[in-house]
Every structure is written in C-alpha cells, then in structure tokens.
PDB file of N, CA and C in Angstrom:
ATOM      1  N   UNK A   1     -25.839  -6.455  91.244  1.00  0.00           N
ATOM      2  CA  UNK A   1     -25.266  -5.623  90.207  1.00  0.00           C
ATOM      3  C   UNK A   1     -24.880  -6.472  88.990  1.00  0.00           C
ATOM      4  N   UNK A   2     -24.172  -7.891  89.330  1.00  0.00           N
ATOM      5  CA  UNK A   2     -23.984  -8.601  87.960  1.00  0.00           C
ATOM      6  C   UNK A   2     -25.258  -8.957  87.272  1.00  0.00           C
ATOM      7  N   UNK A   3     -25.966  -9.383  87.844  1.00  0.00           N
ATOM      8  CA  UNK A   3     -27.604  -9.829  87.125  1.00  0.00           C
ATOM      9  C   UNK A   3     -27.982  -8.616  86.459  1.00  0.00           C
ATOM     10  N   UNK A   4     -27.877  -7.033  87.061  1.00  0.00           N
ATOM     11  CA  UNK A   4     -28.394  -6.052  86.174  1.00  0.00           C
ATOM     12  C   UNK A   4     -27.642  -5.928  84.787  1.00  0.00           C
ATOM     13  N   UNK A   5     -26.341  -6.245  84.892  1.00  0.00           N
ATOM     14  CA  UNK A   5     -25.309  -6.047  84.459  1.00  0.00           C
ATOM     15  C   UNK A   5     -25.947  -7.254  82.705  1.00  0.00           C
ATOM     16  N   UNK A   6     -25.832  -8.391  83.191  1.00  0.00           N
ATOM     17  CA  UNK A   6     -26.374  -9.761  82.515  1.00  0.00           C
ATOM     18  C   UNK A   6     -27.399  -8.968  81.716  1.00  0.00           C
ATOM     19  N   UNK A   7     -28.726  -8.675  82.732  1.00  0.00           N
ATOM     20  CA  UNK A   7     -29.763  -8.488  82.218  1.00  0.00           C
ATOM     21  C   UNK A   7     -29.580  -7.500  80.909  1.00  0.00           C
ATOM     22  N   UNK A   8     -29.084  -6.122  81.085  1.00  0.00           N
ATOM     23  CA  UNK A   8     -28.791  -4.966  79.854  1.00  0.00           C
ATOM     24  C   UNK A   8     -27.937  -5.684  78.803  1.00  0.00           C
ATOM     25  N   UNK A   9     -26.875  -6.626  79.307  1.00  0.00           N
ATOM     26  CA  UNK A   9     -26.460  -7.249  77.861  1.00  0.00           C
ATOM     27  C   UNK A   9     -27.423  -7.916  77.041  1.00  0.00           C
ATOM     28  N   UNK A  10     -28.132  -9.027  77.886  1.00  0.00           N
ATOM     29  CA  UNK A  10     -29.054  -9.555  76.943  1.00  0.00           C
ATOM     30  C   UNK A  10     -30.203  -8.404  76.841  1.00  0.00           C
ATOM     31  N   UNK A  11     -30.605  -7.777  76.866  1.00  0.00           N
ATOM     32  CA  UNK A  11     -31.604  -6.736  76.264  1.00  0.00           C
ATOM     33  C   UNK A  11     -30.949  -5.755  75.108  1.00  0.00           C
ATOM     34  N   UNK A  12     -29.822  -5.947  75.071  1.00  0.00           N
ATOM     35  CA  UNK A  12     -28.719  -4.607  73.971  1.00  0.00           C
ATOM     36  C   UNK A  12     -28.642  -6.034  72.616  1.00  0.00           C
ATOM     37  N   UNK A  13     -28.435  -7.443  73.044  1.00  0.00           N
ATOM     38  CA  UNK A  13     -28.691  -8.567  71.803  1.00  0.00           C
ATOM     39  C   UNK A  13     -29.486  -8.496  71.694  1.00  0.00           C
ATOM     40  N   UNK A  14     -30.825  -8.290  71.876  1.00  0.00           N
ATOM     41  CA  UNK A  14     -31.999  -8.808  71.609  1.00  0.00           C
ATOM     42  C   UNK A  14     -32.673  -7.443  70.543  1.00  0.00           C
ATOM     43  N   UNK A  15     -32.242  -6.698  71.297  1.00  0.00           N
ATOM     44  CA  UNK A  15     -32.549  -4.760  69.812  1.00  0.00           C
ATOM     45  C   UNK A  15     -31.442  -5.209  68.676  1.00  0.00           C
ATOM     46  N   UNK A  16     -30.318  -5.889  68.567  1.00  0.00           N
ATOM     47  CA  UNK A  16     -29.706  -5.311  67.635  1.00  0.00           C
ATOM     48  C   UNK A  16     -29.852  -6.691  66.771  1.00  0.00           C
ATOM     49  N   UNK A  17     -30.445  -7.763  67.409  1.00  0.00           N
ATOM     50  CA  UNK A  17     -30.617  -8.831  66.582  1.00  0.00           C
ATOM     51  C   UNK A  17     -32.184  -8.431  65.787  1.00  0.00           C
ATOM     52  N   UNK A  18     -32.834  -7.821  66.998  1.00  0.00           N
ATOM     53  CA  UNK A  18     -34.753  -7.371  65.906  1.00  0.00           C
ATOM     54  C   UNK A  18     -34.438  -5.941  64.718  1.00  0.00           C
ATOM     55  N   UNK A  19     -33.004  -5.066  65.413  1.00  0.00           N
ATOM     56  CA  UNK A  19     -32.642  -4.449  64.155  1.00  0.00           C
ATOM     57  C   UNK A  19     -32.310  -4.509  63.023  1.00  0.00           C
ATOM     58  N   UNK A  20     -31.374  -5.974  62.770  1.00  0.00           N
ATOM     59  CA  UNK A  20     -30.750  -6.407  61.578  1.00  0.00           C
ATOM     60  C   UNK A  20     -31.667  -7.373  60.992  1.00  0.00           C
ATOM     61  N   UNK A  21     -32.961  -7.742  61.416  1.00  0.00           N
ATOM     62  CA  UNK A  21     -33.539  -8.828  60.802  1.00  0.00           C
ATOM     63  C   UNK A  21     -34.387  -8.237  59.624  1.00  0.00           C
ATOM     64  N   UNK A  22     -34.022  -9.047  58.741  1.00  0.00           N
ATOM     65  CA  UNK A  22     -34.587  -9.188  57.365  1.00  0.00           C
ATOM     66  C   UNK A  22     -35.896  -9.216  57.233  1.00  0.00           C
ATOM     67  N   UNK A  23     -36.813  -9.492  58.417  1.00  0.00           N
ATOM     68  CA  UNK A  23     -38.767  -9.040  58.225  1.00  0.00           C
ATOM     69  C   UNK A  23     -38.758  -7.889  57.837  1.00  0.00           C
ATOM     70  N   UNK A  24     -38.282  -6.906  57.866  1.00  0.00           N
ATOM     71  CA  UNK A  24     -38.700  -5.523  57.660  1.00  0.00           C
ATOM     72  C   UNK A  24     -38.176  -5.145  56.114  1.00  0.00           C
ATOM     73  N   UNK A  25     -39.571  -5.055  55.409  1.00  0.00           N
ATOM     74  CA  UNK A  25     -39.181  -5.343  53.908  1.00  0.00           C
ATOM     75  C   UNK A  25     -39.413  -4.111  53.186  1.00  0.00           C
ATOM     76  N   UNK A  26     -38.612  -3.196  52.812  1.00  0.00           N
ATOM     77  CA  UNK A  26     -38.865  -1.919  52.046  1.00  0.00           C
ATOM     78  C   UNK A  26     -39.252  -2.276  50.694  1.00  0.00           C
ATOM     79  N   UNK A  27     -39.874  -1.795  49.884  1.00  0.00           N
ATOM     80  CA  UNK A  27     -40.359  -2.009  48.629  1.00  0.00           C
ATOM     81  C   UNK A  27     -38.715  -1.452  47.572  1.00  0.00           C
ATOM     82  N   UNK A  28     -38.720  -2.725  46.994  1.00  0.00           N
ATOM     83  CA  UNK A  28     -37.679  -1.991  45.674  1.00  0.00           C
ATOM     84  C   UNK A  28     -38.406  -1.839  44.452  1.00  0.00           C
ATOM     85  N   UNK A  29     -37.397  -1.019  43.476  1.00  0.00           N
ATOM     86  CA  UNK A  29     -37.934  -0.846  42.028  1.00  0.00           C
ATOM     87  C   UNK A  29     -37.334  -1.438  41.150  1.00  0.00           C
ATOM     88  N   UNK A  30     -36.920  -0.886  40.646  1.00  0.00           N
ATOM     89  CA  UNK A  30     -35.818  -1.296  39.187  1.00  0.00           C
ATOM     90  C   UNK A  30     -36.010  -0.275  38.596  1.00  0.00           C
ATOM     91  N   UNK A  31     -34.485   0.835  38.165  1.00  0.00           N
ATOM     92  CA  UNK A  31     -34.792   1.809  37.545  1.00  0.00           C
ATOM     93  C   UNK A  31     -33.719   1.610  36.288  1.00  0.00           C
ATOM     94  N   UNK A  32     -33.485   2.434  35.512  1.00  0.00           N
ATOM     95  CA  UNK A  32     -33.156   1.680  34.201  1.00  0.00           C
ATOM     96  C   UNK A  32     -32.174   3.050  33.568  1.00  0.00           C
ATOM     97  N   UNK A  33     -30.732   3.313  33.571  1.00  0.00           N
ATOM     98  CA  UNK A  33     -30.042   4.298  33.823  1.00  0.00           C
ATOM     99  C   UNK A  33     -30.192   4.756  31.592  1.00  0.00           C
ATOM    100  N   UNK A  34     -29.983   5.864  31.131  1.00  0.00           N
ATOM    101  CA  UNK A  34     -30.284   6.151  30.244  1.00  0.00           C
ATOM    102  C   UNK A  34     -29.063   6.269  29.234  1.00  0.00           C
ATOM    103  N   UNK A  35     -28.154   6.057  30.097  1.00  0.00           N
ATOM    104  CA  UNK A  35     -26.943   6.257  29.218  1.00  0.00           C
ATOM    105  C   UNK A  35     -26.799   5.198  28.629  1.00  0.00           C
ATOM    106  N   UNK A  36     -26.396   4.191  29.559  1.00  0.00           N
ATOM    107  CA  UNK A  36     -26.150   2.583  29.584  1.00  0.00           C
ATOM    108  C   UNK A  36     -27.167   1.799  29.225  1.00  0.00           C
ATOM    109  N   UNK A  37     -28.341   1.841  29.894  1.00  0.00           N
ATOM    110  CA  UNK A  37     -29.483   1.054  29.762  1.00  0.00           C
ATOM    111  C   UNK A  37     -29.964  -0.355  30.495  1.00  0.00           C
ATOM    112  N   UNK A  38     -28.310   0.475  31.281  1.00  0.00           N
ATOM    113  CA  UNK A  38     -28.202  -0.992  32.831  1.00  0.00           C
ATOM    114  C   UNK A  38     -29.391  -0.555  33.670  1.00  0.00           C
ATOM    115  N   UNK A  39     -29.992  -1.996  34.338  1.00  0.00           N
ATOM    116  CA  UNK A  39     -31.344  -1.877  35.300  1.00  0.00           C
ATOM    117  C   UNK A  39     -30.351  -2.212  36.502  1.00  0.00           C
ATOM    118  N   UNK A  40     -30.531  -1.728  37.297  1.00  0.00           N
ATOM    119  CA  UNK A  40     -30.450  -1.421  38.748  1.00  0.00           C
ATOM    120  C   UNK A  40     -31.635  -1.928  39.883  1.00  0.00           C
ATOM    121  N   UNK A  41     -31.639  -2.391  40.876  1.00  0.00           N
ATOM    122  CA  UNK A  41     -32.176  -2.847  41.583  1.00  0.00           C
ATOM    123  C   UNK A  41     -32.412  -1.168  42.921  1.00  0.00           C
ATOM    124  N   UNK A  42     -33.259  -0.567  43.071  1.00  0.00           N
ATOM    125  CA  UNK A  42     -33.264   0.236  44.051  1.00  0.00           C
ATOM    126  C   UNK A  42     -34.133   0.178  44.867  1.00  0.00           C
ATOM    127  N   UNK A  43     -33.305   0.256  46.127  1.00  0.00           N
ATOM    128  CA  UNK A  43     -34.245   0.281  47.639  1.00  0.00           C
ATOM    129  C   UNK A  43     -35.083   1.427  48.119  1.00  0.00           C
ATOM    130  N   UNK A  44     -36.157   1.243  48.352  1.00  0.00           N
ATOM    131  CA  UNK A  44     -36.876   2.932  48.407  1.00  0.00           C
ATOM    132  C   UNK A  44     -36.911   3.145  49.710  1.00  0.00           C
ATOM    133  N   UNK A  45     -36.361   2.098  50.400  1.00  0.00           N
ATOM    134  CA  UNK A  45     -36.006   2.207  51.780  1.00  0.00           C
ATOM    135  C   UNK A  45     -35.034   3.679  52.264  1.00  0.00           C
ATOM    136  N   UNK A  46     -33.975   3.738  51.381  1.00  0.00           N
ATOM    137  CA  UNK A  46     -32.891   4.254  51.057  1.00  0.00           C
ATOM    138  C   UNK A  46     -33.543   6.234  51.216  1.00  0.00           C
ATOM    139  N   UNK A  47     -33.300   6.854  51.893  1.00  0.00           N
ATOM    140  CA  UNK A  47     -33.727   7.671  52.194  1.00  0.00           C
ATOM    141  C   UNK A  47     -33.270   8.993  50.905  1.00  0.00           C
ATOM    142  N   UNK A  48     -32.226   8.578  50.086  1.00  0.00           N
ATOM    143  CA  UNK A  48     -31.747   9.663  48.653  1.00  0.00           C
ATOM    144  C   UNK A  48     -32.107   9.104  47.633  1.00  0.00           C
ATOM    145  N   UNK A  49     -32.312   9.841  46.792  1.00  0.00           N
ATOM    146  CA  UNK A  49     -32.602   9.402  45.341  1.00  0.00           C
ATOM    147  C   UNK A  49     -31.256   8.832  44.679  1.00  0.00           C
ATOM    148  N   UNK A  50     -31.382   7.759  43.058  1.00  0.00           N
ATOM    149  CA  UNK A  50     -30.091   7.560  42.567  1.00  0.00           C
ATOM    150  C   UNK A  50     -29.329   8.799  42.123  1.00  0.00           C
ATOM    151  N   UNK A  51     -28.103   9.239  41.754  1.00  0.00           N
ATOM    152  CA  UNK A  51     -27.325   9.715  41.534  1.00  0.00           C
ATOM    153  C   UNK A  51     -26.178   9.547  40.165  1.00  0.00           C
ATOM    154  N   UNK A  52     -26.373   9.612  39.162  1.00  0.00           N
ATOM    155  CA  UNK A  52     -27.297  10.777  38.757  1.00  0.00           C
ATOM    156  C   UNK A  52     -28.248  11.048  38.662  1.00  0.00           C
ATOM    157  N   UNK A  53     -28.964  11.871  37.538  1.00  0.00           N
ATOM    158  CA  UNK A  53     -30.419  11.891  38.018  1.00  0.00           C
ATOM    159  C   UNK A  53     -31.292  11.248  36.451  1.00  0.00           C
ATOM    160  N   UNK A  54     -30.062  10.797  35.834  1.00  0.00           N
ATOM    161  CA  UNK A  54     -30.587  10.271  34.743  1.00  0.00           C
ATOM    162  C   UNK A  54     -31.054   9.091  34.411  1.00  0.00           C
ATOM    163  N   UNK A  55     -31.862   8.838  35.403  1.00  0.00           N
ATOM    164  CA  UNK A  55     -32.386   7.426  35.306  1.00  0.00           C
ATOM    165  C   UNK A  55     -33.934   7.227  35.042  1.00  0.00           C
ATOM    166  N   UNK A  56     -34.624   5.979  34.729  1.00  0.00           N
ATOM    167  CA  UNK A  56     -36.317   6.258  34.526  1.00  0.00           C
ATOM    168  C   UNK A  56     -36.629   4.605  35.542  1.00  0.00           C
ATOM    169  N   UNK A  57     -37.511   4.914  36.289  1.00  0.00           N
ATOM    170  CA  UNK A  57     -38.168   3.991  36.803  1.00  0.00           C
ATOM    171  C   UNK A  57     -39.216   2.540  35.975  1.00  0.00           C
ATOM    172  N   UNK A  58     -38.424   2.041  36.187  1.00  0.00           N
ATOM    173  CA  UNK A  58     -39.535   0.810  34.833  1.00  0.00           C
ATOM    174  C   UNK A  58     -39.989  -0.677  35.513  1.00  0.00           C
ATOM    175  N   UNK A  59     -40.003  -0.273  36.716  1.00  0.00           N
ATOM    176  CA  UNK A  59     -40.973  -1.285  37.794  1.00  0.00           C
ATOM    177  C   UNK A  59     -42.024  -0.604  38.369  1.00  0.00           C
ATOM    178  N   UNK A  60     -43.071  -1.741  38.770  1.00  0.00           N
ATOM    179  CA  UNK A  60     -44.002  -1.552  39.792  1.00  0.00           C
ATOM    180  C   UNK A  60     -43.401  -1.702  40.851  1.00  0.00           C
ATOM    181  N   UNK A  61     -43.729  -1.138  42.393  1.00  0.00           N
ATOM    182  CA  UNK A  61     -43.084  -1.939  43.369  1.00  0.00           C
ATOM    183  C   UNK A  61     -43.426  -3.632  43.665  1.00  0.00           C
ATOM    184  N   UNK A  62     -41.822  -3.845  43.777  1.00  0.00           N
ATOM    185  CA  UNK A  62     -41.869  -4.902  44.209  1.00  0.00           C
ATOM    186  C   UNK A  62     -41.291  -5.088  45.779  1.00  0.00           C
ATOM    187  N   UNK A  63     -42.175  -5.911  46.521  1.00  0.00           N
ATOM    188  CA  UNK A  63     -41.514  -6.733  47.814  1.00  0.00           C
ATOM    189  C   UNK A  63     -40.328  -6.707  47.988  1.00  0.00           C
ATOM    190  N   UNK A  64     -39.477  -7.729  47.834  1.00  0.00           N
ATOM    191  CA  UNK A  64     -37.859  -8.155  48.347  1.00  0.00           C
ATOM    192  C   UNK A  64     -37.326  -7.930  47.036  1.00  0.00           C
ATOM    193  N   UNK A  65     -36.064  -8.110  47.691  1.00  0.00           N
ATOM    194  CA  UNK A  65     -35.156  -7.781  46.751  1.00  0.00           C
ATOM    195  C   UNK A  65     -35.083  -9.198  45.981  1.00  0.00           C
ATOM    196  N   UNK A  66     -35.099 -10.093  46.196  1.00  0.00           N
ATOM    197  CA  UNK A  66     -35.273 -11.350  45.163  1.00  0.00           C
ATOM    198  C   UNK A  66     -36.211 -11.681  44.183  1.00  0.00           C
ATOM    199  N   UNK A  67     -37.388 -10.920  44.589  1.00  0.00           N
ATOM    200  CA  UNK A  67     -38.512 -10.631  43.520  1.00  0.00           C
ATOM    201  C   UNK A  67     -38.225  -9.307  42.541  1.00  0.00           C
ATOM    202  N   UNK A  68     -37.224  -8.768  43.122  1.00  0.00           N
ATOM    203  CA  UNK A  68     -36.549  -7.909  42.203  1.00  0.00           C
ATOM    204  C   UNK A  68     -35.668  -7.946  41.139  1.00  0.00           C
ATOM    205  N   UNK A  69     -35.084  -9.080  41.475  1.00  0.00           N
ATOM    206  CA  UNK A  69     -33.880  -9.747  40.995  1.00  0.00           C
ATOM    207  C   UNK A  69     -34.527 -10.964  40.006  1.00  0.00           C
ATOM    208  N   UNK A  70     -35.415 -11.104  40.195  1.00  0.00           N
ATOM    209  CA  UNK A  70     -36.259 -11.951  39.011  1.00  0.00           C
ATOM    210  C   UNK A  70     -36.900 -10.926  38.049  1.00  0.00           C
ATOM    211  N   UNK A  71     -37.499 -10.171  38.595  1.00  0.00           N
ATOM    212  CA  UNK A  71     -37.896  -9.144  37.584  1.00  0.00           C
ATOM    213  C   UNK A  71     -36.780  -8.566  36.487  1.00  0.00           C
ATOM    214  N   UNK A  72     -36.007  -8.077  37.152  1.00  0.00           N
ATOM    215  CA  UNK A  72     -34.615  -7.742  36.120  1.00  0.00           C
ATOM    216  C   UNK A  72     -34.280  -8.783  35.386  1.00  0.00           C
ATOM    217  N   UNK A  73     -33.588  -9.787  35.852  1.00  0.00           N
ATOM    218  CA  UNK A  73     -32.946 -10.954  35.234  1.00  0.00           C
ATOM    219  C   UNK A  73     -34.517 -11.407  33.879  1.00  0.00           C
ATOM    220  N   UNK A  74     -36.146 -11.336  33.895  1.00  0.00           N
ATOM    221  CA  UNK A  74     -36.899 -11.211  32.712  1.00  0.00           C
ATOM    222  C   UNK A  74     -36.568 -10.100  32.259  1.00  0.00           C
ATOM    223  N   UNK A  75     -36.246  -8.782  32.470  1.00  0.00           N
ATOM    224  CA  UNK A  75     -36.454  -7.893  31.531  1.00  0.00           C
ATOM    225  C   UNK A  75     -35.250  -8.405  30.758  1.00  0.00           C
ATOM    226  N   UNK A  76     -34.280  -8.483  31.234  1.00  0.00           N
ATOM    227  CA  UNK A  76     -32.781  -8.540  30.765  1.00  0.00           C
ATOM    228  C   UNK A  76     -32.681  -9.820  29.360  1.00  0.00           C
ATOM    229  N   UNK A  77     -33.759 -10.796  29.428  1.00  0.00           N
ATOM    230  CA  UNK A  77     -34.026 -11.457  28.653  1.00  0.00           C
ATOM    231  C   UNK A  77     -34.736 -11.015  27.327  1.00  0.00           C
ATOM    232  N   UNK A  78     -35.679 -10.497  27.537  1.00  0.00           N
ATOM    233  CA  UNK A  78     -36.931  -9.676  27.000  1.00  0.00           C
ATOM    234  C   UNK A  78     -35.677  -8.616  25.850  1.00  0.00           C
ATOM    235  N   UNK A  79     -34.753  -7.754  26.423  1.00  0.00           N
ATOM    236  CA  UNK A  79     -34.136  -6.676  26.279  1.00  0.00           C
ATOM    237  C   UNK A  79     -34.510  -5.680  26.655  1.00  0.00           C
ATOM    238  N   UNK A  80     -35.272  -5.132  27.487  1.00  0.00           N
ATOM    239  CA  UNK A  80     -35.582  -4.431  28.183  1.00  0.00           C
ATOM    240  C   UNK A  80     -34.760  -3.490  29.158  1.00  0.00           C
ATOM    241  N   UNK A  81     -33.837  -4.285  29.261  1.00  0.00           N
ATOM    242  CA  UNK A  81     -32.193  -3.766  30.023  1.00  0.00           C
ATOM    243  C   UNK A  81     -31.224  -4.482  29.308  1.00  0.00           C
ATOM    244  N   UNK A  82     -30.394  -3.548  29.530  1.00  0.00           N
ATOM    245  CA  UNK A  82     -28.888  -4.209  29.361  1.00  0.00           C
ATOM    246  C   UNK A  82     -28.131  -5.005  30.539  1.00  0.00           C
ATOM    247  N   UNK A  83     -27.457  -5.953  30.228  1.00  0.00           N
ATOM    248  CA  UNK A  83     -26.980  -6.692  31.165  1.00  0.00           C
ATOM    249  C   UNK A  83     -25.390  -6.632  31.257  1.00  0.00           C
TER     250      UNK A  83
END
C-alpha cells in the first residue's frame, strides 16, 4: 500500500510539472489600444478577447512572448506605440 501510495505521488509531480512547463507555446500578438496607443502583448492562448473592445491588432503572430517583447519594444522606437 505505501509503494502504491509513493507511486501516485510521483505520477501527480510528474502531470503537474509537464503542465506548468513552458514548451507549450501559444502564439502572441501585439494589439495596440486606440485611446492610448499603448501596445499590449496578447496571448491567443487566452481563451477571451481584450476588454475593451477598442483595440486593433498590429502584429503577425509571433512565437513566445519574448519575441513579442522585442517586437513591441521596435515598434515603440519606430513610434508605432506609445510607451
């Protein structure tokens, strides 16, 4: 009974460590809010749209969020966004 016991713990670490791992890469955008003209980084992972609804999409998808975060940080140079 302890070995079964052992065994389900290490099988309950082993799902919640392949759950939280960072391989599983949703595509982000960068959408660009209309009031402000702040760019935003959004996960399309994310199962709702942003909130409000006044925003415009001004990326291709990108990979990770760090290739996202380079993309913004050029537009933000460019002026393309506000920072």
């Amino acid at each position: 009974m302890h070995r079964l016991s052992i065994g389900f713990a290490s099988a309950a670490v082993a799902i919640s460590v392949l759950a939280a791992s960072p391989t599983r890469a949703d595509p982000f955008h960068l959408i660009r809010w209309a009031d402000t003209g702040y760019c935003q980084i959004w996960d399309d992972g994310v199962s709702s749209v942003p909130w409000p609804t006044n925003y415009t999409i001004v990326s291709r998808q990108i990979p990770t969020f760090d290739d996202a975060a380079e993309v913004k940080d050029q537009m933000i140079k460019r002026g393309a966004c506000a920072s």
